[in-house]
PDB file of N, CA and C in Angstrom:
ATOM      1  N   UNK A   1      30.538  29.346  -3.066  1.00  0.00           N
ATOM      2  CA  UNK A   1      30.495  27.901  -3.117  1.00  0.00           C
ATOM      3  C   UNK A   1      31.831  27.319  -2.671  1.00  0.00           C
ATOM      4  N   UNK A   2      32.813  28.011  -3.151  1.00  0.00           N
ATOM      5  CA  UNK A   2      34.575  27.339  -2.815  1.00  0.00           C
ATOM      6  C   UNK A   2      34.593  27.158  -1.246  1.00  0.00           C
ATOM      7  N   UNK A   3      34.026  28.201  -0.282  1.00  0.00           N
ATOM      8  CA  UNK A   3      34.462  29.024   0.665  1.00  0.00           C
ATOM      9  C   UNK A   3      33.773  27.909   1.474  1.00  0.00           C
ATOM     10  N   UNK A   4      32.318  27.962   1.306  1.00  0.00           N
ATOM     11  CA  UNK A   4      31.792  27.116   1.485  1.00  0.00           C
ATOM     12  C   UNK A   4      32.186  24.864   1.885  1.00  0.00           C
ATOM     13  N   UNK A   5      32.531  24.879   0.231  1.00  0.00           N
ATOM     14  CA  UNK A   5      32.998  23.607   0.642  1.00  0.00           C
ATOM     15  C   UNK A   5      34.595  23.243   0.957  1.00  0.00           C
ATOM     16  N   UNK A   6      35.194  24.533   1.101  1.00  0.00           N
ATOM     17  CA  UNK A   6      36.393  24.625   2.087  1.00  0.00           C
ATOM     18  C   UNK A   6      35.718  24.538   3.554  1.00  0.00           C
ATOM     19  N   UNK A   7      34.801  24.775   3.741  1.00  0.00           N
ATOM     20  CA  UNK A   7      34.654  24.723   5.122  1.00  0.00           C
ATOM     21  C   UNK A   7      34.218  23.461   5.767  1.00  0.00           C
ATOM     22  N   UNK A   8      34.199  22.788   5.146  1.00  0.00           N
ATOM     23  CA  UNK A   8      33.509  20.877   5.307  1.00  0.00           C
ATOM     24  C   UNK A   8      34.905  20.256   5.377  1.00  0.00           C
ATOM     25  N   UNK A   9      35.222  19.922   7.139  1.00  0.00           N
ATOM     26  CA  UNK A   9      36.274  19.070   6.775  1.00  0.00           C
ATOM     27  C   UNK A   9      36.558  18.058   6.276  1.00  0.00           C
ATOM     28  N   UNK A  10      38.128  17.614   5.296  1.00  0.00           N
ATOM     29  CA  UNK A  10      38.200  17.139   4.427  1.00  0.00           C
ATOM     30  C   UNK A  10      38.464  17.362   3.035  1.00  0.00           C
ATOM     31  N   UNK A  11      37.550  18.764   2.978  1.00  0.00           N
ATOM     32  CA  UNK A  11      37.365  19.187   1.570  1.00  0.00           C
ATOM     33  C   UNK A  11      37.985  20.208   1.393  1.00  0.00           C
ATOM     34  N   UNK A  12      38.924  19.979   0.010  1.00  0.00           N
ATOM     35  CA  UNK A  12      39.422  20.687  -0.292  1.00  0.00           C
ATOM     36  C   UNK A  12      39.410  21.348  -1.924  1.00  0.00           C
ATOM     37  N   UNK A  13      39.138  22.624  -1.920  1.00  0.00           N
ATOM     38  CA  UNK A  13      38.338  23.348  -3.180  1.00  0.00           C
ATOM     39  C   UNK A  13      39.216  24.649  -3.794  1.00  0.00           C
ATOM     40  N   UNK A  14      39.715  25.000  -5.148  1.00  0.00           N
ATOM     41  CA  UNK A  14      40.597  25.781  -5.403  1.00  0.00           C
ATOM     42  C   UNK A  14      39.400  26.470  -6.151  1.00  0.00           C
ATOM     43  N   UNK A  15      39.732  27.678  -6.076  1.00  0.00           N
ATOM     44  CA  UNK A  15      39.003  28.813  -6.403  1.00  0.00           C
ATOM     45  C   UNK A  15      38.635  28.907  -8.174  1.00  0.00           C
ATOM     46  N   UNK A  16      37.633  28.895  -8.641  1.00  0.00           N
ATOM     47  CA  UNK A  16      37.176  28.892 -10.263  1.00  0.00           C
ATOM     48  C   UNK A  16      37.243  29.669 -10.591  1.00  0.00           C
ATOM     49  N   UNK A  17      38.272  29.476 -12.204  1.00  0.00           N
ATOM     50  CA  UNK A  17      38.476  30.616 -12.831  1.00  0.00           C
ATOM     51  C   UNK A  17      37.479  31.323 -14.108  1.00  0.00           C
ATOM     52  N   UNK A  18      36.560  30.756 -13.124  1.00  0.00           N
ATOM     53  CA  UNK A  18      35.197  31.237 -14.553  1.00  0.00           C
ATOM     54  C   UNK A  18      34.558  30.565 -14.910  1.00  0.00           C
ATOM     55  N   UNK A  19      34.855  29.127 -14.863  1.00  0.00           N
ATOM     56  CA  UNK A  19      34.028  28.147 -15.640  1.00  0.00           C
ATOM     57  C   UNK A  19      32.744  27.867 -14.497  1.00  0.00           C
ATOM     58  N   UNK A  20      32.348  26.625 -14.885  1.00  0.00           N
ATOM     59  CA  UNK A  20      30.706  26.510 -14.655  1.00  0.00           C
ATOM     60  C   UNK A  20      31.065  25.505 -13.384  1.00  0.00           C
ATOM     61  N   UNK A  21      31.751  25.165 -13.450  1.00  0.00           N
ATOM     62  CA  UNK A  21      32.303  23.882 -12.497  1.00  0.00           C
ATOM     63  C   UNK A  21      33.492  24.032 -10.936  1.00  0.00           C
ATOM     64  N   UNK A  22      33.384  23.867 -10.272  1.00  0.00           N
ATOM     65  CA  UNK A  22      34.636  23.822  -9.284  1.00  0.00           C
ATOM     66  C   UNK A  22      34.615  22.205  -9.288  1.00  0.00           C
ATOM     67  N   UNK A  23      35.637  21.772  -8.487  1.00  0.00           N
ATOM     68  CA  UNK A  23      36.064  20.698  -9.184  1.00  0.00           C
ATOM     69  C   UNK A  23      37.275  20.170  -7.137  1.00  0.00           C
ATOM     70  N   UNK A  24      35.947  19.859  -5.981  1.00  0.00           N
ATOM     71  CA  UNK A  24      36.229  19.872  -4.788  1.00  0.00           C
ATOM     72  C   UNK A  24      37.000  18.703  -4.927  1.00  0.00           C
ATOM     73  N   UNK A  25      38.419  18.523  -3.845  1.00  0.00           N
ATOM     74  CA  UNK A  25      39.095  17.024  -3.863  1.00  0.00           C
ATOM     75  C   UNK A  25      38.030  16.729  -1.942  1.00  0.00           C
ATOM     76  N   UNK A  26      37.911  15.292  -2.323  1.00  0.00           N
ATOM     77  CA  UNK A  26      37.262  15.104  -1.921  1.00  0.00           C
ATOM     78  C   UNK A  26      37.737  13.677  -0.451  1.00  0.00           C
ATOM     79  N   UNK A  27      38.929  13.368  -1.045  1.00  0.00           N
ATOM     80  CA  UNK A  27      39.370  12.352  -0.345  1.00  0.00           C
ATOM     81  C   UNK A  27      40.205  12.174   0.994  1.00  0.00           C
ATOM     82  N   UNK A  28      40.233  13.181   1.325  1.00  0.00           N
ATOM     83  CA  UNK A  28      40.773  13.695   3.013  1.00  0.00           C
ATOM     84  C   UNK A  28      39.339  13.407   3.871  1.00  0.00           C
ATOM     85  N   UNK A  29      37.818  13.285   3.192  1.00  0.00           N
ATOM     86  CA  UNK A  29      37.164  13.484   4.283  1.00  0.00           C
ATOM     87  C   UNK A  29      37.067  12.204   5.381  1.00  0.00           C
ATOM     88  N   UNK A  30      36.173  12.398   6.432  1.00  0.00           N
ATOM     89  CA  UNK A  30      36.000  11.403   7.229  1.00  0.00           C
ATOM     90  C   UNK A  30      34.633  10.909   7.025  1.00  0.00           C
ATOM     91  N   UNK A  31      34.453  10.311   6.174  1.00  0.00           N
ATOM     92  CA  UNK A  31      32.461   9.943   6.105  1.00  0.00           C
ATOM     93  C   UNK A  31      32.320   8.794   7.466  1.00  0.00           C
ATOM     94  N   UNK A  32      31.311   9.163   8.131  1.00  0.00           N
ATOM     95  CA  UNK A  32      30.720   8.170   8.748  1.00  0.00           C
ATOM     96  C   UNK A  32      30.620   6.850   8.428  1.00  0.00           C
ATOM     97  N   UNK A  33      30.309   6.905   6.752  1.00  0.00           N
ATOM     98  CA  UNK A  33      29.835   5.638   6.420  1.00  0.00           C
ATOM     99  C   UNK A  33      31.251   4.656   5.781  1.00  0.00           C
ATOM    100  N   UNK A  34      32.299   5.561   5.712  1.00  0.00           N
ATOM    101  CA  UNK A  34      33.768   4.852   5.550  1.00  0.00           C
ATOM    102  C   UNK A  34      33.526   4.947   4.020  1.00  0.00           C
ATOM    103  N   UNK A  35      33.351   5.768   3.184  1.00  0.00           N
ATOM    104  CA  UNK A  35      33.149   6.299   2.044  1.00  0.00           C
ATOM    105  C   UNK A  35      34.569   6.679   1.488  1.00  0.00           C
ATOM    106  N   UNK A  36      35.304   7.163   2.172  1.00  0.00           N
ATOM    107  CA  UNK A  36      36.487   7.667   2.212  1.00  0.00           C
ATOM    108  C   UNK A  36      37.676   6.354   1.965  1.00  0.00           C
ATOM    109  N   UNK A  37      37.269   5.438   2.397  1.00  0.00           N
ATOM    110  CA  UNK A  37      38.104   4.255   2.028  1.00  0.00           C
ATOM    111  C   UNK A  37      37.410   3.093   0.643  1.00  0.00           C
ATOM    112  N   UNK A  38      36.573   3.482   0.081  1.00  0.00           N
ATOM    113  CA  UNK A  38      36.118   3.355  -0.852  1.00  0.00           C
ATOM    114  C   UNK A  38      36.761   3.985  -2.467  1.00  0.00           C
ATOM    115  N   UNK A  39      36.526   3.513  -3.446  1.00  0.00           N
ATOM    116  CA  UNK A  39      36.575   3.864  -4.462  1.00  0.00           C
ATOM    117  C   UNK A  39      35.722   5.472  -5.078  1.00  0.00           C
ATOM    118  N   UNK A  40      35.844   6.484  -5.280  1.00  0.00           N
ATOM    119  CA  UNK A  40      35.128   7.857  -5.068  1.00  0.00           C
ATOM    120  C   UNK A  40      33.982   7.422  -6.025  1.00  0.00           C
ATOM    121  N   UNK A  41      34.087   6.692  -6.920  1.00  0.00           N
ATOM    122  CA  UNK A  41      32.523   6.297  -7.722  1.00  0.00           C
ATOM    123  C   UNK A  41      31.378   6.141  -7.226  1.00  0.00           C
ATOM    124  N   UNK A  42      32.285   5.251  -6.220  1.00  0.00           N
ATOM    125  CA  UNK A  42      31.092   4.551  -4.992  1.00  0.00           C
ATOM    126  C   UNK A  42      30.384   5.690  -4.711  1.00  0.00           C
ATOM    127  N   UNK A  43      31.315   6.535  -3.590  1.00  0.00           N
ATOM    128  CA  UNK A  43      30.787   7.204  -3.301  1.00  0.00           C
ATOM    129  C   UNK A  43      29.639   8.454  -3.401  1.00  0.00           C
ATOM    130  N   UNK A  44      30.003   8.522  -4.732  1.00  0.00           N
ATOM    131  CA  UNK A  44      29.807   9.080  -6.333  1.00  0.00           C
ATOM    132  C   UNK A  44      28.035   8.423  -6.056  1.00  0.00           C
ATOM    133  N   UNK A  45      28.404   7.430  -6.206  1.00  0.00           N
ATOM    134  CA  UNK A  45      26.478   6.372  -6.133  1.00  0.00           C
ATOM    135  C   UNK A  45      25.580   6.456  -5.281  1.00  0.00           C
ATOM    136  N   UNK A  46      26.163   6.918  -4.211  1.00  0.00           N
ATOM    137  CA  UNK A  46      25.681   7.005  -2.621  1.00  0.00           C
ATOM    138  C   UNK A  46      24.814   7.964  -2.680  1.00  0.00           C
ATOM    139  N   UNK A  47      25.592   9.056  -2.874  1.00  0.00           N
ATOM    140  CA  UNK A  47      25.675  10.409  -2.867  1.00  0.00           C
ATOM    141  C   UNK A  47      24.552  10.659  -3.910  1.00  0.00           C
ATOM    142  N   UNK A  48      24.131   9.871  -5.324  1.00  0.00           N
ATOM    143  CA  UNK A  48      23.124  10.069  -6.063  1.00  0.00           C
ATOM    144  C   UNK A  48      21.939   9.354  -5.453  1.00  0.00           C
ATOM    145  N   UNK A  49      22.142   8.150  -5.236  1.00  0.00           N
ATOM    146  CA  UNK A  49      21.122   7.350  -4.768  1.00  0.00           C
ATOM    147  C   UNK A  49      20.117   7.798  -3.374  1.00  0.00           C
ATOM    148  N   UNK A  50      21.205   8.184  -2.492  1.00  0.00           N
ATOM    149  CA  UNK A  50      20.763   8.496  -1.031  1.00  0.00           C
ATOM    150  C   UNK A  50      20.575   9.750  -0.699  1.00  0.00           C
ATOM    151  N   UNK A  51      21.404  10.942  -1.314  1.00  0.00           N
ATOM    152  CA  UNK A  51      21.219  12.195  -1.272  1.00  0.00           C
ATOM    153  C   UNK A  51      20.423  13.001  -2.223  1.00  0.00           C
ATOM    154  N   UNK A  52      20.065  12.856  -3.584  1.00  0.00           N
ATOM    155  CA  UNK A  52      19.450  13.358  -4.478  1.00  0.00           C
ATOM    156  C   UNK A  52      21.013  14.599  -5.212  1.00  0.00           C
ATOM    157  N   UNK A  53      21.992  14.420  -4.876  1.00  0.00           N
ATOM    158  CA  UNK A  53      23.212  14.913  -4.969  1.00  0.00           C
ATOM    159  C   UNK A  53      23.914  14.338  -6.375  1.00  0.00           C
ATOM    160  N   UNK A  54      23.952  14.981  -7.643  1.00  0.00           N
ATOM    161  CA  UNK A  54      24.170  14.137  -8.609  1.00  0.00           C
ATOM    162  C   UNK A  54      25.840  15.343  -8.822  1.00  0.00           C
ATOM    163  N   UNK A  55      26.807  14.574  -8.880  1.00  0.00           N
ATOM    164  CA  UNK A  55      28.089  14.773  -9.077  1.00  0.00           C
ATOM    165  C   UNK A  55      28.845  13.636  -9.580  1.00  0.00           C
ATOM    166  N   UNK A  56      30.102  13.691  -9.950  1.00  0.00           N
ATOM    167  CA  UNK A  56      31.053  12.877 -10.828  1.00  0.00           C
ATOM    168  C   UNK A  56      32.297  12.687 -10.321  1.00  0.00           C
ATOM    169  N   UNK A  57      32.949  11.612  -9.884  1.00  0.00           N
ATOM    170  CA  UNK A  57      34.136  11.647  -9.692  1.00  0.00           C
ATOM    171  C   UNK A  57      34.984  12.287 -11.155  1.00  0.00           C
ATOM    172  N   UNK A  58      36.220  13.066 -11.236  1.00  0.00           N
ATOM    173  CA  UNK A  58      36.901  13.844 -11.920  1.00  0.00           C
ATOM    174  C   UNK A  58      38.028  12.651 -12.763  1.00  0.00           C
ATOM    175  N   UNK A  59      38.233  11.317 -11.833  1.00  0.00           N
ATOM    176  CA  UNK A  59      39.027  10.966 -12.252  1.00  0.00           C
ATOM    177  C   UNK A  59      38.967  10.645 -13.962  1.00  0.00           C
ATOM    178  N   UNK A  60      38.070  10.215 -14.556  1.00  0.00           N
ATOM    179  CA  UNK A  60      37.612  10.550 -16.215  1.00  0.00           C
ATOM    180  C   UNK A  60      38.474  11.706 -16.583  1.00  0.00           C
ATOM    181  N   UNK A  61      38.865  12.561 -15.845  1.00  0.00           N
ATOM    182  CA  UNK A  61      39.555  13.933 -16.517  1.00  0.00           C
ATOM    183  C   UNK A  61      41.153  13.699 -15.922  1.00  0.00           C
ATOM    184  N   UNK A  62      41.398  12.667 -15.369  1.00  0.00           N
ATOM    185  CA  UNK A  62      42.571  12.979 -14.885  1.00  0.00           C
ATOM    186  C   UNK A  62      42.994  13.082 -13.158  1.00  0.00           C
ATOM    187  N   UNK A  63      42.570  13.582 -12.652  1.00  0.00           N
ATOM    188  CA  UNK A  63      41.976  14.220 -11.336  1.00  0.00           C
ATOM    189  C   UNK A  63      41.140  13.339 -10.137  1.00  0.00           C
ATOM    190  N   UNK A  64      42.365  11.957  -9.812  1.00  0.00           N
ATOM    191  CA  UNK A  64      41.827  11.311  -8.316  1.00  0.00           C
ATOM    192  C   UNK A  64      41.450  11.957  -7.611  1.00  0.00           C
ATOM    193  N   UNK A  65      40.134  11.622  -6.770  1.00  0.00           N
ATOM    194  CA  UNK A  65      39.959  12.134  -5.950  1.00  0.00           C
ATOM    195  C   UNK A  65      39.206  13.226  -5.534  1.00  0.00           C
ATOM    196  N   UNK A  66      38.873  13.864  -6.758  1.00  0.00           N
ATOM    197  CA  UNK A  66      38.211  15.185  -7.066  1.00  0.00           C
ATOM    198  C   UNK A  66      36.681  14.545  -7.788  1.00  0.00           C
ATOM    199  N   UNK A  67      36.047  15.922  -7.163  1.00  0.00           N
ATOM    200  CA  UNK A  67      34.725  15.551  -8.129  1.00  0.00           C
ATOM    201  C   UNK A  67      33.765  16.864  -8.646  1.00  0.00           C
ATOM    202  N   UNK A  68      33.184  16.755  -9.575  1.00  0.00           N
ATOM    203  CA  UNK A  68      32.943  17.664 -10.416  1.00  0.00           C
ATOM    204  C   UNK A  68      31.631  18.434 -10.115  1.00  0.00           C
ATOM    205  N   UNK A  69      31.199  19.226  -9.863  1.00  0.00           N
ATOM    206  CA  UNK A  69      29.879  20.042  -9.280  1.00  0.00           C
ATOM    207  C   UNK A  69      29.507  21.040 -10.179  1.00  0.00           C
ATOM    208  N   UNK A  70      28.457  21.707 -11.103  1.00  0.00           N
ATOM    209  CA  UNK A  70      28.148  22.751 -11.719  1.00  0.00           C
ATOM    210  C   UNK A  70      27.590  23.697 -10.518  1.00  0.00           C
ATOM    211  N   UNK A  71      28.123  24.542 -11.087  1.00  0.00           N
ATOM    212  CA  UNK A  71      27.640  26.124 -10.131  1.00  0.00           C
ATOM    213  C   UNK A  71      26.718  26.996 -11.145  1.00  0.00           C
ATOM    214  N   UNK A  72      26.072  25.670 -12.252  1.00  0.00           N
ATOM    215  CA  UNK A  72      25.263  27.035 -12.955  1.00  0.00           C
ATOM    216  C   UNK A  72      23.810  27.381 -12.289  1.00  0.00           C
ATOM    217  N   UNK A  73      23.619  27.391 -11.687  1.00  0.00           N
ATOM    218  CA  UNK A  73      22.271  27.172 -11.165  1.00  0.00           C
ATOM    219  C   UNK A  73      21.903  28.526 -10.363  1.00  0.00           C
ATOM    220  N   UNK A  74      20.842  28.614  -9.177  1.00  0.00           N
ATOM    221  CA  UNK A  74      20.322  29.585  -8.774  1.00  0.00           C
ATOM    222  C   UNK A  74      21.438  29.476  -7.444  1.00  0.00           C
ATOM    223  N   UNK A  75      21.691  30.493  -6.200  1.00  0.00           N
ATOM    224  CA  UNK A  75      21.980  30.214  -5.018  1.00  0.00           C
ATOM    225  C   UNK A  75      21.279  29.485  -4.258  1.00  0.00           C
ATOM    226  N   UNK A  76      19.883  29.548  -4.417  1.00  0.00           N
ATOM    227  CA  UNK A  76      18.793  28.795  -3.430  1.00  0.00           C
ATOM    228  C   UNK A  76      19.394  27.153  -3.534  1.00  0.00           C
ATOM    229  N   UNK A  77      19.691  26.831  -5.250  1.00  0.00           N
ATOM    230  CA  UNK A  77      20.210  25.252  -5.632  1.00  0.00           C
ATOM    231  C   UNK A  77      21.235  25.096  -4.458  1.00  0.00           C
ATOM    232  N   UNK A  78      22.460  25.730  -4.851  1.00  0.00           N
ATOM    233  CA  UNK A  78      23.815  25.972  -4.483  1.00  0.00           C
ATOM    234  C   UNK A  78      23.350  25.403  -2.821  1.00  0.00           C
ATOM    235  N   UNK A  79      22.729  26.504  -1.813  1.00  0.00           N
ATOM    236  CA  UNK A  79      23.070  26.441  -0.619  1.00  0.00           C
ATOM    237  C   UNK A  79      22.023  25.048  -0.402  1.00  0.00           C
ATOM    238  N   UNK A  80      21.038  24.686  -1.024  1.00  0.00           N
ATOM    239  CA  UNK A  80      20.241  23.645  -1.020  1.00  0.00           C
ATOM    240  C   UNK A  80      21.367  22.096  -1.094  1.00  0.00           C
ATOM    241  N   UNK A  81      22.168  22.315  -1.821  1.00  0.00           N
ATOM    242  CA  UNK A  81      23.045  21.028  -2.486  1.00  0.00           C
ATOM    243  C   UNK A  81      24.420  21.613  -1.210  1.00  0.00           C
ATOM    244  N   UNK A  82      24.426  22.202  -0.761  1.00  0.00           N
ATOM    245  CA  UNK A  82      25.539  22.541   0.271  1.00  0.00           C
ATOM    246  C   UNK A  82      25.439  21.565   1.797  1.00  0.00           C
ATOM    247  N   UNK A  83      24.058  22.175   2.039  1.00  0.00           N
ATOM    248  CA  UNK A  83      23.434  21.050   2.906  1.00  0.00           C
ATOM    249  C   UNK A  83      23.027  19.341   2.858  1.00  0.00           C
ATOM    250  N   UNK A  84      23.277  19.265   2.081  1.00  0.00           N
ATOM    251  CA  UNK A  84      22.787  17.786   1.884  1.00  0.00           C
ATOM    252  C   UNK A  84      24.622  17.110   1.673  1.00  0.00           C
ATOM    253  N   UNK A  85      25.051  18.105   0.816  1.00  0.00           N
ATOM    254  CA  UNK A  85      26.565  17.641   0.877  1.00  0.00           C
ATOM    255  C   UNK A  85      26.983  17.482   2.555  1.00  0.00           C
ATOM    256  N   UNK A  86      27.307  18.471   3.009  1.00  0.00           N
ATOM    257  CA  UNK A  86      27.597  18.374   4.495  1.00  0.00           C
ATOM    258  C   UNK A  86      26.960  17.081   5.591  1.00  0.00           C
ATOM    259  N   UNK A  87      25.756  16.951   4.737  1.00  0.00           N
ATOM    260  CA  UNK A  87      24.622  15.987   5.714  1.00  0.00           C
ATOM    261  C   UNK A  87      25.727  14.878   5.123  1.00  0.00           C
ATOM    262  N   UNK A  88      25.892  14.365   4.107  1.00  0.00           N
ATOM    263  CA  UNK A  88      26.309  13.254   3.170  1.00  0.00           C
ATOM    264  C   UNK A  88      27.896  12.984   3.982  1.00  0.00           C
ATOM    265  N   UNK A  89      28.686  13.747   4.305  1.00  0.00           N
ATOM    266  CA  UNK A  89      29.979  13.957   4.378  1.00  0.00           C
ATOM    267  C   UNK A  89      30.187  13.588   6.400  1.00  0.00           C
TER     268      UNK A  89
END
């Protein structure tokens, strides 16, 4: 999943030390839709509303810019929510 959304430019993802979550910064990207010059909530809304993509901006924890993704799921989820991220981005 890290390797992965390291590979979406923009995104930048530090490797999980176990937990359920990686935790991608998100604010280098270039969205089409100028998402990137937005507030990440927004984007945050978009991304639920328009993508079926339900994630959290991090800043609640501290952490502009970043947003919060569970990796508990199956791979089929994972590479399913990979694509739609990329589509989104």
């Amino acid at each position: 999943m890290v390797a992965e959304l390291n590979s979406i430019d923009g995104v930048e993802c530090l490797e999980t030390d176990g937990t359920f979550y990686v935790f991608p910064n998100v604010e280098k990207t270039d969205c089409t839709l100028g998402w990137h010059q937005q507030p990440i909530w927004k984007f945050s809304d978009y991304l639920i509303e328009k993508r079926g993509l339900r994630w959290y901006p991090v800043s609640a924890f501290g952490s502009e810019g970043h947003i919060r993704i569970s990796i508990a799921t199956s791979m089929a989820n994972l590479q399913n929510a990979l694509g739609r991220i990329k589509k989104a981005i």
